[in-house]
N, C-alpha and C. Protein backbone atom coordinates (compact mmCIF):
# COMPACT_ATOMS: atom_id res chain seq x y z
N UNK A 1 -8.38 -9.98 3.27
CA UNK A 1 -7.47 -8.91 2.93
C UNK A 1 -6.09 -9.51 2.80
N UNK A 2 -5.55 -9.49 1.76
CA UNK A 2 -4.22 -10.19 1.19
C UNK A 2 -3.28 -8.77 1.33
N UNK A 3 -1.82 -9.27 1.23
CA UNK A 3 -0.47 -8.35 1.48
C UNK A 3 0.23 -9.05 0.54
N UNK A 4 1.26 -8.11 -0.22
CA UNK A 4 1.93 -8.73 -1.08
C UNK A 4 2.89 -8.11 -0.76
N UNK A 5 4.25 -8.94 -0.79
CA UNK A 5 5.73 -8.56 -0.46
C UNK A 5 6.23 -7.91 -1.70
N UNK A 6 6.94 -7.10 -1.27
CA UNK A 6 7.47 -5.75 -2.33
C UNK A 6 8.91 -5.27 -1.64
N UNK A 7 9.27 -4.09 -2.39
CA UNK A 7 10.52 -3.76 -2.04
C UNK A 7 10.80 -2.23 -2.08
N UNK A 8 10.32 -1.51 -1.32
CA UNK A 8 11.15 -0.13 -1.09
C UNK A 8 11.76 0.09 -1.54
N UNK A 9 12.04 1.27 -2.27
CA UNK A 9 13.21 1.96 -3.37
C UNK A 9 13.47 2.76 -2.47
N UNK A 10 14.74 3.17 -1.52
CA UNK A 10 15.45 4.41 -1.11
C UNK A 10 17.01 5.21 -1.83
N UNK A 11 16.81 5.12 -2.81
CA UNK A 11 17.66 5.13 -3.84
C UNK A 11 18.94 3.95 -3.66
N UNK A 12 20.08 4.29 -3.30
CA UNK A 12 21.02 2.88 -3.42
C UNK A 12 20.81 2.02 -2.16
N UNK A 13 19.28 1.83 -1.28
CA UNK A 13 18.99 0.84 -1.03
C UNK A 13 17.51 0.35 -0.78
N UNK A 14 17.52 -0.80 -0.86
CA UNK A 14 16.04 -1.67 -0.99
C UNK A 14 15.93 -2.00 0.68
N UNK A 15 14.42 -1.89 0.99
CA UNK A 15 13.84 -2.63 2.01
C UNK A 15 12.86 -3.58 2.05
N UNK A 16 12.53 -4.26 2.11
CA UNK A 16 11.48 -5.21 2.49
C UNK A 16 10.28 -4.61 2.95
N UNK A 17 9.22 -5.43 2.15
CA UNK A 17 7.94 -4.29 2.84
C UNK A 17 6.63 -4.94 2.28
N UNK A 18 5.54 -4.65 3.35
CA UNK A 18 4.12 -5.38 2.79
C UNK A 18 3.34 -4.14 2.20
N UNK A 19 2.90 -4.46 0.53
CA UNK A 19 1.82 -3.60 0.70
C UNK A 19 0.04 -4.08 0.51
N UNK A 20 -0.54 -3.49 1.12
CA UNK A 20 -1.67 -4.49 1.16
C UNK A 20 -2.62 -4.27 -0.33
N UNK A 21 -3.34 -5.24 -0.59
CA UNK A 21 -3.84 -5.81 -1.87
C UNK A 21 -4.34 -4.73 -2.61
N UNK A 22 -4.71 -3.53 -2.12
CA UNK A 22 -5.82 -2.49 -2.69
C UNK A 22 -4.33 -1.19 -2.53
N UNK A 23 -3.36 -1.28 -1.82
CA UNK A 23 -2.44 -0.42 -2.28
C UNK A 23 -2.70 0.95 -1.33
N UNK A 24 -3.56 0.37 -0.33
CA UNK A 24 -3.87 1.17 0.72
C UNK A 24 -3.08 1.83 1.87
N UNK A 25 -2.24 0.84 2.20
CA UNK A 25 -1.28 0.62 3.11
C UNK A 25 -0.12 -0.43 2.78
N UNK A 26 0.99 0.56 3.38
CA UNK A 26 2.22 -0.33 3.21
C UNK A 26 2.95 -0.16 4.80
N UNK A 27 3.36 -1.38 4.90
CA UNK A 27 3.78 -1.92 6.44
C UNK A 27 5.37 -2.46 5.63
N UNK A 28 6.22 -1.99 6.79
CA UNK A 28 7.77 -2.14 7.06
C UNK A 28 8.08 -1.89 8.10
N UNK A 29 9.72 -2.64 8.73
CA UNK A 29 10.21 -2.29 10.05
C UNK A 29 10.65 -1.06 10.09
N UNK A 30 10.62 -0.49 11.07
CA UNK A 30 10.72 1.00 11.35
C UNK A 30 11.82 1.22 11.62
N UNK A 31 12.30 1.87 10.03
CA UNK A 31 14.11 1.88 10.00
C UNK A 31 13.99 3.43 8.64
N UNK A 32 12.78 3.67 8.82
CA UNK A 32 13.37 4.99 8.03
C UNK A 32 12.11 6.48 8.13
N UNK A 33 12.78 7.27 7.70
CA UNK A 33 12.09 8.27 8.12
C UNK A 33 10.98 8.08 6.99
N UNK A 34 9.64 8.78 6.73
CA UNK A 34 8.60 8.86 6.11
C UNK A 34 8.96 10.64 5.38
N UNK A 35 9.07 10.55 3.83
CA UNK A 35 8.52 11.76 3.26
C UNK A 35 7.25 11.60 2.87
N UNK A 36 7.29 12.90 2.03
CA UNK A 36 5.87 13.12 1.07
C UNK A 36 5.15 11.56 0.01
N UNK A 37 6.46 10.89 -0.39
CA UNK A 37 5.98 10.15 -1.53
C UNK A 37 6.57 8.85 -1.06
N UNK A 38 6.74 7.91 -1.48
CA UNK A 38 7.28 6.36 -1.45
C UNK A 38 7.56 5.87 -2.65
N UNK A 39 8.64 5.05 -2.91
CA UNK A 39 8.67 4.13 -4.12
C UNK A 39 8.65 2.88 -4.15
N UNK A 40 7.74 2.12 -4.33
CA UNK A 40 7.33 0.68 -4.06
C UNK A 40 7.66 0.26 -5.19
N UNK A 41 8.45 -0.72 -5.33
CA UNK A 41 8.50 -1.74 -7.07
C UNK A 41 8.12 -0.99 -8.24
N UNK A 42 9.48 0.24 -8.20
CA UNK A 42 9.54 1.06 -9.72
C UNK A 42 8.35 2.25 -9.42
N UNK A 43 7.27 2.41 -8.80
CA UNK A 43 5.92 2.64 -8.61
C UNK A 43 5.62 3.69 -7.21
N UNK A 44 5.72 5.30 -7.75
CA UNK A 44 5.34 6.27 -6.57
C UNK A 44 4.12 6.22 -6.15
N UNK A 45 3.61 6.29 -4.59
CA UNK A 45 2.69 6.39 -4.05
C UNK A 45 3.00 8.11 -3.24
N UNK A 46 2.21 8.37 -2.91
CA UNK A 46 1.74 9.84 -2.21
C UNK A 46 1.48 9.48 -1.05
N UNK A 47 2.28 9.72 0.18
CA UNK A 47 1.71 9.62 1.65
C UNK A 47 0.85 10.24 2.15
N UNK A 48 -0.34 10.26 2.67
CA UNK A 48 -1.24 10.46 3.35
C UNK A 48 -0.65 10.79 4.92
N UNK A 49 -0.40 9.55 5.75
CA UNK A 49 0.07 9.82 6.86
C UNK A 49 0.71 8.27 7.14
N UNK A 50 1.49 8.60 8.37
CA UNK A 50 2.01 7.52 9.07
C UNK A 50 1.54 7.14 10.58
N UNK A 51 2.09 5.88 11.26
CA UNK A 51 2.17 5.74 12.50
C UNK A 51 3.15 4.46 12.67
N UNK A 52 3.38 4.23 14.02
CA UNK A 52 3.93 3.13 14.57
C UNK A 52 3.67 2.26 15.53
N UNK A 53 3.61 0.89 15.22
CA UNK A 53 3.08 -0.11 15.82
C UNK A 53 4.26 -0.31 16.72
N UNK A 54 4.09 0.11 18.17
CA UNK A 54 5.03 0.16 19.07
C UNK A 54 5.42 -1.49 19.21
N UNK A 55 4.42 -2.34 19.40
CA UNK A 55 4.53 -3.60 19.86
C UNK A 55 5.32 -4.24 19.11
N UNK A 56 5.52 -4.24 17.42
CA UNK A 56 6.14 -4.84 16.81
C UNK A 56 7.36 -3.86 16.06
N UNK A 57 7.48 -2.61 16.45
CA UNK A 57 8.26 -2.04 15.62
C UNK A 57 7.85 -1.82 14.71
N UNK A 58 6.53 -2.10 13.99
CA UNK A 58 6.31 -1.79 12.52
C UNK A 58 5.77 -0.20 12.19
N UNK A 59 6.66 -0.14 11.28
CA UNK A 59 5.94 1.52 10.25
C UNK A 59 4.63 1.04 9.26
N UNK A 60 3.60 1.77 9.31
CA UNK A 60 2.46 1.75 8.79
C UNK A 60 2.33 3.19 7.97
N UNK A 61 2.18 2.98 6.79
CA UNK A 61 2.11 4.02 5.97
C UNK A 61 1.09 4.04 4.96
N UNK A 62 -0.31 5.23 5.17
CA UNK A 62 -1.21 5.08 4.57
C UNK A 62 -0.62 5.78 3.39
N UNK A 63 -1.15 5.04 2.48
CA UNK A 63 -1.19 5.19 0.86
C UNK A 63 -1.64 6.18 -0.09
N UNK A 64 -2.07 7.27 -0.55
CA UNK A 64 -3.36 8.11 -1.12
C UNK A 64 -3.61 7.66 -2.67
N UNK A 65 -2.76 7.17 -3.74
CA UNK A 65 -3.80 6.97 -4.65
C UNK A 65 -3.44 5.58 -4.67
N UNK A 66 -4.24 5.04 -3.91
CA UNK A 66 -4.86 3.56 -3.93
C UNK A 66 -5.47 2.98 -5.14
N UNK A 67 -5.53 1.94 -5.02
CA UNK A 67 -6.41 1.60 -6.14
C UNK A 67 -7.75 1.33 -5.78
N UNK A 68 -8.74 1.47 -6.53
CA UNK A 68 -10.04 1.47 -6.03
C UNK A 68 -10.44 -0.44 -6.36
N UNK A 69 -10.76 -0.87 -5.63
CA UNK A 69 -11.81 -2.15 -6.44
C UNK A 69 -12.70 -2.03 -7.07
N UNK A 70 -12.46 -3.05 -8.41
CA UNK A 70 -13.45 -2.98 -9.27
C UNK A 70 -14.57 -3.45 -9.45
N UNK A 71 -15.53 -2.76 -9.62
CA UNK A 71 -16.83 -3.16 -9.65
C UNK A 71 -17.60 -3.46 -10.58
N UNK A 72 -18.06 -4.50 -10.23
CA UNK A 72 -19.05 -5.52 -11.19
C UNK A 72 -19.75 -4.52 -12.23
N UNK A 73 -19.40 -4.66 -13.70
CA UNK A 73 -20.81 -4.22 -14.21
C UNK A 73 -22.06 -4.74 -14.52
N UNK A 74 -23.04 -3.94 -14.58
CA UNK A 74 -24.11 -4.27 -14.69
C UNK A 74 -24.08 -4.82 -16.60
N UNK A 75 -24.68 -5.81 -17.03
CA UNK A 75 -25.04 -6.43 -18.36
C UNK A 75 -26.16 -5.34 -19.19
N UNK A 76 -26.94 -4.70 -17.87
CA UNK A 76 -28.36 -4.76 -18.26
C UNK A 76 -29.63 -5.21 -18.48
N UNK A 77 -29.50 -6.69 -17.92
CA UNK A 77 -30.24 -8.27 -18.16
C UNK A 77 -31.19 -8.28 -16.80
N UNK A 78 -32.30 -8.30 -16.96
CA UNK A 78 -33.10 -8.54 -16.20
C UNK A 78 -32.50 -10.19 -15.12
N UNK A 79 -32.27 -10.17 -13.80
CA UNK A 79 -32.64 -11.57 -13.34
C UNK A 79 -33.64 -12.55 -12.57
N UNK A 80 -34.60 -11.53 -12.90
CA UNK A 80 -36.19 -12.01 -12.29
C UNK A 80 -36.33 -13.09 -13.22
N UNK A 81 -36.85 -14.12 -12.99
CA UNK A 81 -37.57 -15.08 -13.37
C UNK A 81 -39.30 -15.26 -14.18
């Protein structure tokens, strides 16, 4: 499971922030309040819910339209031998 560094849009300011590979969750230090939506790199997400990782200070913010992984298609090709 990979995280890619991004940047919070709070209008005239940017934060630092992980969101993880599937767009599931986004992790930042816990320096702002949570609405309805988020703006990650130009790009609204829909909050689901939040919590806080007491130990590290971190905000954890589940994602709702994630991206799904894509799945293999089938050819149609037999691979029995």
């Amino acid at each position: 499971m990979s995280w890619n560094k991004v940047q919070l849009d709070l209008g005239n300011e940017k934060i630092n922030a992980f969101l993880k590979n599937d767009e599931s969750q986004l992790c930042l230090e816990n320096v702002i309040e949570v609405g309805e939506t988020v703006k990650v790199d130009k790009k609204e997400f829909k909050v689901l819910s939040s919590s806080i990782d007491y130990r590290d200070n971190l905000l954890i913010i589940n994602l709702a339209n994630a991206s799904k992984p894509k799945e293999k298609k089938s050819d149609g090709k037999s691979t029995k031998g």
